[in-house]
C-alpha atoms as a PDB file:
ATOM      1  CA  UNK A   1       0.000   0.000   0.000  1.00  0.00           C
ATOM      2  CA  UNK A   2       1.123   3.573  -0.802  1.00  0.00           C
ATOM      3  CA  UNK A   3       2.168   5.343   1.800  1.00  0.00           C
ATOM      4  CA  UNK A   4       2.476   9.308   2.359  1.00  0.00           C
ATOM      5  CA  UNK A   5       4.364  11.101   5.345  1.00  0.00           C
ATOM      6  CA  UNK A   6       3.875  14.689   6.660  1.00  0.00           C
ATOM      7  CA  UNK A   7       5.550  16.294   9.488  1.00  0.00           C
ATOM      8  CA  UNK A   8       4.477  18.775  11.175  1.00  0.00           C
ATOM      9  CA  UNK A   9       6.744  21.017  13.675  1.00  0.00           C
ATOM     10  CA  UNK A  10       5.587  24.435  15.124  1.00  0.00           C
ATOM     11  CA  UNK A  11       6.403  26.946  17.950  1.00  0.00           C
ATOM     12  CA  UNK A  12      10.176  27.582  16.790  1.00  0.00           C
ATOM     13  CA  UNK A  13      10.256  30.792  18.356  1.00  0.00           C
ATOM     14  CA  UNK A  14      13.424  31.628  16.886  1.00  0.00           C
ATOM     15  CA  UNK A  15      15.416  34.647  17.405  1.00  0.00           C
ATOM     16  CA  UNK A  16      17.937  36.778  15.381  1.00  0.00           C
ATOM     17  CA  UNK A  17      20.833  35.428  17.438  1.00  0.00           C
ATOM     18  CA  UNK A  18      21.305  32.097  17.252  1.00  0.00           C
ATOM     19  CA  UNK A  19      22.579  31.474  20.768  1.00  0.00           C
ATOM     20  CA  UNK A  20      19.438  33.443  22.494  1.00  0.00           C
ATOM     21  CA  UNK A  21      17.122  31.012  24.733  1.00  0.00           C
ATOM     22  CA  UNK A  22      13.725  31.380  25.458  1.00  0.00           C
ATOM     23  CA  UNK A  23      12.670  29.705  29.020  1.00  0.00           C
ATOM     24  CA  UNK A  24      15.820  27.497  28.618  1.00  0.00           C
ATOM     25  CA  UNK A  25      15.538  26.510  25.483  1.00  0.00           C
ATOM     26  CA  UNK A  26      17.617  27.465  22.361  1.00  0.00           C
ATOM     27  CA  UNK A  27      15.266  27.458  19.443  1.00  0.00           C
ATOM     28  CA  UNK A  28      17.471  27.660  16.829  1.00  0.00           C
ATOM     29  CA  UNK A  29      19.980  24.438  18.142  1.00  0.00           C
ATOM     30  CA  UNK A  30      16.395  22.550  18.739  1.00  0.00           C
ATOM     31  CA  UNK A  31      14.775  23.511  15.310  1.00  0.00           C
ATOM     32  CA  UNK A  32      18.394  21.729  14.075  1.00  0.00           C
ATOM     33  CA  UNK A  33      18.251  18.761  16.210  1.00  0.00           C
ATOM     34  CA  UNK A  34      14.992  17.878  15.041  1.00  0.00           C
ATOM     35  CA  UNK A  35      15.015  18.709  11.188  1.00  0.00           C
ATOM     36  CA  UNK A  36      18.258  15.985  11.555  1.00  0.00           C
ATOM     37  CA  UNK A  37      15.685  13.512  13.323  1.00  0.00           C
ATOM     38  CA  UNK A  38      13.070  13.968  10.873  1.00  0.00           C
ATOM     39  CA  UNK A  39      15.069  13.564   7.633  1.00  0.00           C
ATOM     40  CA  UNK A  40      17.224  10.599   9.196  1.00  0.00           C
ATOM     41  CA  UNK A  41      14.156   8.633  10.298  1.00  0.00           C
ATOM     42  CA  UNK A  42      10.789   9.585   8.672  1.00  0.00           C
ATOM     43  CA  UNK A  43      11.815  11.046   5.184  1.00  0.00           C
ATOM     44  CA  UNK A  44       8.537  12.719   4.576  1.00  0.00           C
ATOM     45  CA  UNK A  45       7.333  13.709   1.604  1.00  0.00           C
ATOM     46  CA  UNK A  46       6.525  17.392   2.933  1.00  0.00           C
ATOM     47  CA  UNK A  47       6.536  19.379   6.317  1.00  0.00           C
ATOM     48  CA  UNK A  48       4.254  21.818   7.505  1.00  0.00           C
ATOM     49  CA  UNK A  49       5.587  24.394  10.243  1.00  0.00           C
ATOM     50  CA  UNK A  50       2.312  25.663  11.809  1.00  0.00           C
ATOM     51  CA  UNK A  51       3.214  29.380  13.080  1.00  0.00           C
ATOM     52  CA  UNK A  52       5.245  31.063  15.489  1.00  0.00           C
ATOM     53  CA  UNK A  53       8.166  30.796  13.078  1.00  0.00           C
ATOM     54  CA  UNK A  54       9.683  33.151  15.162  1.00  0.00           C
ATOM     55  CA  UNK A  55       9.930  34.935  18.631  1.00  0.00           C
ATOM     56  CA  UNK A  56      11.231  38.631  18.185  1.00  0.00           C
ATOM     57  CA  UNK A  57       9.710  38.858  14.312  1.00  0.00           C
ATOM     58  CA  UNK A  58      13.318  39.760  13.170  1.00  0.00           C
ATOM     59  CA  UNK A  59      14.448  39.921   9.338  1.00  0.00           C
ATOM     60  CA  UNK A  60      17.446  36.882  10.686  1.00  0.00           C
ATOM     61  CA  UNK A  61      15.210  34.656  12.529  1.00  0.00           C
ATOM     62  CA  UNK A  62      13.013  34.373   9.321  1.00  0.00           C
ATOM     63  CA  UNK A  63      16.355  33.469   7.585  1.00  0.00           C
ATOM     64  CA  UNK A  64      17.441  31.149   9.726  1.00  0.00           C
ATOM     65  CA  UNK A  65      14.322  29.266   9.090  1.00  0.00           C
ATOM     66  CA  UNK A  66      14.789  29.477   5.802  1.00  0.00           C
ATOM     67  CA  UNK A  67      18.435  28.483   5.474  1.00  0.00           C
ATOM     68  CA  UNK A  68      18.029  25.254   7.801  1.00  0.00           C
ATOM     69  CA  UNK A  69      14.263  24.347   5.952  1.00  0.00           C
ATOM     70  CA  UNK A  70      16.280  25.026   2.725  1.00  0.00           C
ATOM     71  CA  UNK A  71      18.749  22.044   3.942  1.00  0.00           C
ATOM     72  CA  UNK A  72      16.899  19.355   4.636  1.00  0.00           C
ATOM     73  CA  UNK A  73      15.808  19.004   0.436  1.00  0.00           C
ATOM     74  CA  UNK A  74      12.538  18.386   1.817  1.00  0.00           C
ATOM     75  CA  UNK A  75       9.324  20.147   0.479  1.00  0.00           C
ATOM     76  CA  UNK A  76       7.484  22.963   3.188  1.00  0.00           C
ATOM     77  CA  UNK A  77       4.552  24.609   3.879  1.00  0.00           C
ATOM     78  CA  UNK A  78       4.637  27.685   6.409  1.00  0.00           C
ATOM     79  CA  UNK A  79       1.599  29.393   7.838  1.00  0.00           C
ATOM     80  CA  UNK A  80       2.160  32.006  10.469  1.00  0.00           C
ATOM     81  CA  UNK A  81       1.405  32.394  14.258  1.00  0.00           C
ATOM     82  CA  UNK A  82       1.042  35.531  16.617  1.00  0.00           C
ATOM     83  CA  UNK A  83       4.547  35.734  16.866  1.00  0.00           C
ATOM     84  CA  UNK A  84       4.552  36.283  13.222  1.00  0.00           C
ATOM     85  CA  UNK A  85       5.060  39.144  11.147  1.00  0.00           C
ATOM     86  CA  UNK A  86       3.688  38.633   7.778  1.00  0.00           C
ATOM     87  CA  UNK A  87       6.021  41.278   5.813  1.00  0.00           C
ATOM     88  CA  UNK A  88       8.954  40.172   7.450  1.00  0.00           C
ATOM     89  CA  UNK A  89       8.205  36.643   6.205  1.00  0.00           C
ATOM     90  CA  UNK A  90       7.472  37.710   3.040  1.00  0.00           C
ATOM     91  CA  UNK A  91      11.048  39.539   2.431  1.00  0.00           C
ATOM     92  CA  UNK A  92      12.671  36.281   3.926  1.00  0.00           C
ATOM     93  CA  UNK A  93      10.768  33.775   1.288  1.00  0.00           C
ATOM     94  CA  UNK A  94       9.174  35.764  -1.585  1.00  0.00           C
ATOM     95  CA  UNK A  95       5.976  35.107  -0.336  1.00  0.00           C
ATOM     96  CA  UNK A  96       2.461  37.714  -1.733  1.00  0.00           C
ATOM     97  CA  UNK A  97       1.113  36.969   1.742  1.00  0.00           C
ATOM     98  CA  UNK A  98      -1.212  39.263   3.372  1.00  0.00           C
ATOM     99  CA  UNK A  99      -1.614  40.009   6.981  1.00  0.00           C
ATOM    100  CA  UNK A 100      -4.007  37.906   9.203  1.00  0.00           C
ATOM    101  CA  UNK A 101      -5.623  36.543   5.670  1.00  0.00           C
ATOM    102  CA  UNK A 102      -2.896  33.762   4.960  1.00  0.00           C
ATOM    103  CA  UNK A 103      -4.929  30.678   3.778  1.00  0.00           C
ATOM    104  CA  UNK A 104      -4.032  28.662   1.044  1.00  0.00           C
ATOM    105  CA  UNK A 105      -4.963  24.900   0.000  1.00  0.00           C
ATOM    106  CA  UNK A 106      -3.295  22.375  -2.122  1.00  0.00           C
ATOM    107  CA  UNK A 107      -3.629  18.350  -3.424  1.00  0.00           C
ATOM    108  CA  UNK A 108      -1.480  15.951  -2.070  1.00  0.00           C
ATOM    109  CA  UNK A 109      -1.373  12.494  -3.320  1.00  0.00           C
ATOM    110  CA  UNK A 110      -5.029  11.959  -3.383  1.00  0.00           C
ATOM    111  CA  UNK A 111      -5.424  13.989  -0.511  1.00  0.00           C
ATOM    112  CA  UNK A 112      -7.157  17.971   0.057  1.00  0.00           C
ATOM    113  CA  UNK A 113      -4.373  20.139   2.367  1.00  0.00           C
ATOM    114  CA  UNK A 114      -6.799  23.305   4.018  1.00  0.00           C
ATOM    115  CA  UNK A 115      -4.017  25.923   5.540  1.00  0.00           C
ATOM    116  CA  UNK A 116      -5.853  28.309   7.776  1.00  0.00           C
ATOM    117  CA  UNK A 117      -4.324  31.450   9.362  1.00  0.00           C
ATOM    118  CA  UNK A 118      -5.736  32.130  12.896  1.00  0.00           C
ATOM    119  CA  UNK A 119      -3.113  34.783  13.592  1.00  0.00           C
ATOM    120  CA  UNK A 120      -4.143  38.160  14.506  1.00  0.00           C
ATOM    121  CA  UNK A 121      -0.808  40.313  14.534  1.00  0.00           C
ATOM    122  CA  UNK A 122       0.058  41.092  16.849  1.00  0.00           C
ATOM    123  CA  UNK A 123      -2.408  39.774  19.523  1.00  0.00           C
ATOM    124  CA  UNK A 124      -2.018  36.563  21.261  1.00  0.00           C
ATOM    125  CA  UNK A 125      -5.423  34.835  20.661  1.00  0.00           C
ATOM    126  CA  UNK A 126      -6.705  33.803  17.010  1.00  0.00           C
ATOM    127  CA  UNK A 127      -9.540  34.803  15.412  1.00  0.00           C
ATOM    128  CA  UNK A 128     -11.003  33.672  11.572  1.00  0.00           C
ATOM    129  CA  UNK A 129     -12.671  36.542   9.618  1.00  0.00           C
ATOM    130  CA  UNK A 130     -16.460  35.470   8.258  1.00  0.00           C
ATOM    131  CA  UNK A 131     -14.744  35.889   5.108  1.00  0.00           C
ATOM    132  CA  UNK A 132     -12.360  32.886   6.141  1.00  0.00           C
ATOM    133  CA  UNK A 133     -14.822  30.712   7.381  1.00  0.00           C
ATOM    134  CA  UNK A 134     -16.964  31.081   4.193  1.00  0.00           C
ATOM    135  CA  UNK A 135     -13.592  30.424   1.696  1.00  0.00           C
ATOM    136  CA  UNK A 136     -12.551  27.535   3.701  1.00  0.00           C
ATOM    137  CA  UNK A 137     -16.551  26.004   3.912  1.00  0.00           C
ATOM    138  CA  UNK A 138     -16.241  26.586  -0.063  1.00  0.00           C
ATOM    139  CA  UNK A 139     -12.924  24.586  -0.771  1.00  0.00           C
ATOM    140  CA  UNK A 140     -13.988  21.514   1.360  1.00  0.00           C
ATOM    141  CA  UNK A 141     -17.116  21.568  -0.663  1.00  0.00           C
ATOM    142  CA  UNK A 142     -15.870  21.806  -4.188  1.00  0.00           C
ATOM    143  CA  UNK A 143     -13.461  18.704  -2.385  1.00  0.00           C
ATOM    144  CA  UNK A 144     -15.721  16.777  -1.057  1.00  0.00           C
ATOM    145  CA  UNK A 145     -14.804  13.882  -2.525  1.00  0.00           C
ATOM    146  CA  UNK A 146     -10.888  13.774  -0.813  1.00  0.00           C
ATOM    147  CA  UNK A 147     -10.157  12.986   2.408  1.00  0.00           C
ATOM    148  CA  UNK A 148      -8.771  16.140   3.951  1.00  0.00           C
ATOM    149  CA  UNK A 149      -6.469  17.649   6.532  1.00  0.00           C
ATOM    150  CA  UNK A 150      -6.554  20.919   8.146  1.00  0.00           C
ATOM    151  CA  UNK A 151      -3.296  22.439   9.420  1.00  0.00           C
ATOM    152  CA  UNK A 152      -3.838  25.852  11.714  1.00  0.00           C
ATOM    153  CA  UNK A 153      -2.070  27.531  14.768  1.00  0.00           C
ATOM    154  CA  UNK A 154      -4.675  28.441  17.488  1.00  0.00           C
ATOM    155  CA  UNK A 155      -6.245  25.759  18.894  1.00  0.00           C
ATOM    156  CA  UNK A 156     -10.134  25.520  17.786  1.00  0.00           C
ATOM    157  CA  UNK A 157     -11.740  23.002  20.698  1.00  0.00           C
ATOM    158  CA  UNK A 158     -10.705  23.702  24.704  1.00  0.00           C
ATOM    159  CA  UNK A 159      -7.557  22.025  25.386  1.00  0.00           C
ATOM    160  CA  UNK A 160      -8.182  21.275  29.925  1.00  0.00           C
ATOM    161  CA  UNK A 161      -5.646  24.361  30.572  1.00  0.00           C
ATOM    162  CA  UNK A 162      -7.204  27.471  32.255  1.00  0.00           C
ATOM    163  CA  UNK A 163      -4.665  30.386  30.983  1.00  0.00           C
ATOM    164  CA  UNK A 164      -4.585  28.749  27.218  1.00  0.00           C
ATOM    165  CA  UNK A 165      -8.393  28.638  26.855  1.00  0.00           C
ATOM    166  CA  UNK A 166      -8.524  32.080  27.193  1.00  0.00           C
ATOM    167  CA  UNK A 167      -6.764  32.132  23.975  1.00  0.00           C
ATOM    168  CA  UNK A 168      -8.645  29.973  22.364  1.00  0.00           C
ATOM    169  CA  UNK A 169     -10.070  30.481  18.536  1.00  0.00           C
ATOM    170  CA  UNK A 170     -12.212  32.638  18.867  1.00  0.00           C
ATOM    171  CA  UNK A 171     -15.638  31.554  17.543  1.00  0.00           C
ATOM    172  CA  UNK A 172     -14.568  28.207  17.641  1.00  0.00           C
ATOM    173  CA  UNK A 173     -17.912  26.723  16.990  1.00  0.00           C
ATOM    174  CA  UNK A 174     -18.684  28.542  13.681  1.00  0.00           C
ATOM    175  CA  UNK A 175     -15.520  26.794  12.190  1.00  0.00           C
ATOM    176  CA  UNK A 176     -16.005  23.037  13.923  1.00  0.00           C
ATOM    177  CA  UNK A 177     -19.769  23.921  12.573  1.00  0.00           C
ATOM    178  CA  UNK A 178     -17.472  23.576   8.931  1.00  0.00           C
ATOM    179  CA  UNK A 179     -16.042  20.928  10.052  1.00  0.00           C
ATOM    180  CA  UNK A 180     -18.165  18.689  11.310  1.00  0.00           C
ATOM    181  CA  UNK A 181     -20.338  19.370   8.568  1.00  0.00           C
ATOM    182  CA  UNK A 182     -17.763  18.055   5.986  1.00  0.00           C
ATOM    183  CA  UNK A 183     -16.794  14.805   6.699  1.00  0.00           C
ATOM    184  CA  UNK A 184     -14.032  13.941   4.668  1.00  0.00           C
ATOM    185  CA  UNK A 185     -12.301  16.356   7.230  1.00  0.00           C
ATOM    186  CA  UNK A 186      -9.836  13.489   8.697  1.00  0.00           C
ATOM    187  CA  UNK A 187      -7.787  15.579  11.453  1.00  0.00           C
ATOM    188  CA  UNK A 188      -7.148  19.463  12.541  1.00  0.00           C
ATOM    189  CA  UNK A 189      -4.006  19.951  13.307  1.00  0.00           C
ATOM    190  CA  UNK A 190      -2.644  22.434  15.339  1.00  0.00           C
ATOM    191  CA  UNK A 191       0.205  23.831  17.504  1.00  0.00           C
ATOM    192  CA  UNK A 192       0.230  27.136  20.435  1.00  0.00           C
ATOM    193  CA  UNK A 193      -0.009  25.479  23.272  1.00  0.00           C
ATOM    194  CA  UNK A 194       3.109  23.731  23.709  1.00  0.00           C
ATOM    195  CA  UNK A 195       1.797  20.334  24.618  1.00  0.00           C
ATOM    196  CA  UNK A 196       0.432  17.315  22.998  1.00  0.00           C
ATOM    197  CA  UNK A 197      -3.667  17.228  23.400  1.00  0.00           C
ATOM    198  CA  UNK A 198      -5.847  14.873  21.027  1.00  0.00           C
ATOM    199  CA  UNK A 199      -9.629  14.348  20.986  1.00  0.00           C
ATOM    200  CA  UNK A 200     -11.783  13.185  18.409  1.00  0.00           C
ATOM    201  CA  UNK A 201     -14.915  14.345  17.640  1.00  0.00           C
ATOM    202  CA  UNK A 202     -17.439  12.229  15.645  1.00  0.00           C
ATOM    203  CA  UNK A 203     -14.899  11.004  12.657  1.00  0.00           C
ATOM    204  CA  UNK A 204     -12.411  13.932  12.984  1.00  0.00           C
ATOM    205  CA  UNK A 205      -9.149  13.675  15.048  1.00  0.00           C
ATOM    206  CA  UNK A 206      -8.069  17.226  16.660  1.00  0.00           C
ATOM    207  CA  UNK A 207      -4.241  17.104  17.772  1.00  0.00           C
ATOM    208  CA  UNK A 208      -1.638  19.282  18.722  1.00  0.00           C
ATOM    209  CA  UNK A 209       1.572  19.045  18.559  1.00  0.00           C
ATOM    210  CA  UNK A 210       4.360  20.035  21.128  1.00  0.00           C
ATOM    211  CA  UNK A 211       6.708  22.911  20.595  1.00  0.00           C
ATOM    212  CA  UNK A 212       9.828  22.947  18.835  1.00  0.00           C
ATOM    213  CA  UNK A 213      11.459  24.993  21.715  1.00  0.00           C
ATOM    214  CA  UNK A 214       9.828  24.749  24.991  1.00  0.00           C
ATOM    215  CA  UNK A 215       6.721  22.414  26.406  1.00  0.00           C
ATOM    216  CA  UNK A 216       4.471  23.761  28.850  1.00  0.00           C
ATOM    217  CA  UNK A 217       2.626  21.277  31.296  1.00  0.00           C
ATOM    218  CA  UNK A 218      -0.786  20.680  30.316  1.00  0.00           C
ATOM    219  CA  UNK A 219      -3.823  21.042  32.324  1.00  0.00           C
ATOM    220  CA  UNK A 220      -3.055  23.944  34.374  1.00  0.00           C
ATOM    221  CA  UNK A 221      -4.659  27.649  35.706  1.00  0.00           C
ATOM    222  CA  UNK A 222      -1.001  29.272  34.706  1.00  0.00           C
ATOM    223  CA  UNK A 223       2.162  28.845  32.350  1.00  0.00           C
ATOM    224  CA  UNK A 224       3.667  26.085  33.934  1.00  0.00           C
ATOM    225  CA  UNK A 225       7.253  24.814  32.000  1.00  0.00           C
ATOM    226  CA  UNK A 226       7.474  20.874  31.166  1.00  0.00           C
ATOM    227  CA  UNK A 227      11.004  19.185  31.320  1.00  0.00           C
ATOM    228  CA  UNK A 228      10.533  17.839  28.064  1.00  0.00           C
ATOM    229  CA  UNK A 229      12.200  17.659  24.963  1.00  0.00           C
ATOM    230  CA  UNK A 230      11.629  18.977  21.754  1.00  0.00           C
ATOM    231  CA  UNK A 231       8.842  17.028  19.226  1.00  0.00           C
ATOM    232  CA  UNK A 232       7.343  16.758  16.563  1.00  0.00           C
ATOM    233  CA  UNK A 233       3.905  14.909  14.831  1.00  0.00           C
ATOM    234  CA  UNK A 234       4.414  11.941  12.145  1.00  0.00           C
ATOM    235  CA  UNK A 235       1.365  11.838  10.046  1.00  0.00           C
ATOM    236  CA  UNK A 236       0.899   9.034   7.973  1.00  0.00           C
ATOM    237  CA  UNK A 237      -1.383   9.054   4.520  1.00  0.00           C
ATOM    238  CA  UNK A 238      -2.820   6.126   2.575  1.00  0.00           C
ATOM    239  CA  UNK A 239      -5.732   5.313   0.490  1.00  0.00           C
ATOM    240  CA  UNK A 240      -7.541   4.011   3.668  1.00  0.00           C
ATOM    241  CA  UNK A 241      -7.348   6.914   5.949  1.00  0.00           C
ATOM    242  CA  UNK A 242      -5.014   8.468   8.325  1.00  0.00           C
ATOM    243  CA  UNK A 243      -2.359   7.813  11.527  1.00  0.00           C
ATOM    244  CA  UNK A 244      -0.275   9.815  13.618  1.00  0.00           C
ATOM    245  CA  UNK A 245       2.140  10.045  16.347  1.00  0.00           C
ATOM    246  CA  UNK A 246       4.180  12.303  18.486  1.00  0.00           C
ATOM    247  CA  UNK A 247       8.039  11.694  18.004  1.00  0.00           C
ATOM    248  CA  UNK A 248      10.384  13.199  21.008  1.00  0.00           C
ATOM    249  CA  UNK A 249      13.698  14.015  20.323  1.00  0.00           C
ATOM    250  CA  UNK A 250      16.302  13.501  22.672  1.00  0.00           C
END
């Protein structure tokens, strides 16, 4: 059977200086240990980094992201975070994106990729204009017939963690009212909130995935820091449906 991977990594938070840590971590050094873990052991066909590319929006942080993503030979998809400063990005990788409006789809192998930007630059919570909602409801329409994945940054469901719900999607339920209504909708994947959380609801996996940098502990009232290493999420395509799982790097 045929056989797909994606990987998806988010929260880099990387800085202009390459030896600058954020609560202990350094970004950059982790962003390199686990590009090396992903291309020895998964070789995936693409990855998707789902937002806060960077932590201080600077012209070099954006480059460093591009200059170790550039290494790897591997195909990417970026969308950004709160962190994330649209123009800067843009001078970094040629993009025509436009602030707080950068969604984009694509086919891959049989498959319907729906890239939705939450961010809000430069406010912490996400937010989807109606205008969003309606473009994405449209393209999982006209694609009805492909089973579909939806990459994003804020997390759209409550996540069991008092001081991240507050910066949850806001109007959460108009876009799971989108997606539960399509079906084909297989997962929604996320990142934010530094932690892995999963839940499925009726056919359609939600997931985050932990931070590049820095994990937080889940299931608290405040920011809490986890001891735990960096991560990513393995997701596995076929003709029959859809798997992941959560890889640590030591």
């Amino acid at each position: 059977m045929l056989k797909h991977t994606i990987i998806q990594i988010t929260d880099t938070h990387l800085f202009g200086d390459k030896n600058r840590k954020i609560n202990g971590a350094n970004s950059y050094s982790n962003l390199k240990k686990v590009l090396s873990h992903v291309a020895l052991s998964e070789k995936p066909d693409l990855i998707v980094v789902t937002g806060d590319l960077s932590q201080d929006c600077t012209f070099e942080s954006y480059q460093h992201m591009a200059n170790v993503l550039n290494c790897t030979g591997i195909k990417y998809y970026l969308l950004p975070g709160n962190h994330d400063d649209v123009d800067v990005i843009n001078k970094v990788f040629d993009f025509n994106w436009v602030k707080d409006k950068v969604d984009y789809s694509c086919d891959f192998n049989n498959w319907f990729i729906s890239v939705v930007d939450t961010s809000v630059y430069p406010e912490v919570g996400g937010q989807l204009s109606d205008e969003q909602i309606k473009k994405l409801e449209n393209n999982l329409v006209k694609n009805k017939n492909k089973s579909t994945l939806v990459f994003m940054h804020h997390h759209p469901i409550f996540v069991n963690s008092d001081w991240l719900d507050e910066m949850i999607l806001k109007d959460a339920d108009k876009f799971n009212k989108v997606i539960q209504a399509n079906s084909q909708v297989k997962a929604v994947l996320f990142g934010h909130i530094h932690q892995v959380f999963e839940k499925t609801i009726n056919s359609t996996f939600y997931g985050s995935t932990p931070a590049c940098c820095y994990q937080v502990q889940p299931n608290t009232k405040t920011f809490t820091i986890e001891k735990l290493t960096p991560g990513y999420r393995v997701i596995e395509l076929n003709n029959d449906g859809f798997c992941s799982k959560v890889v640590w790097v030591e």
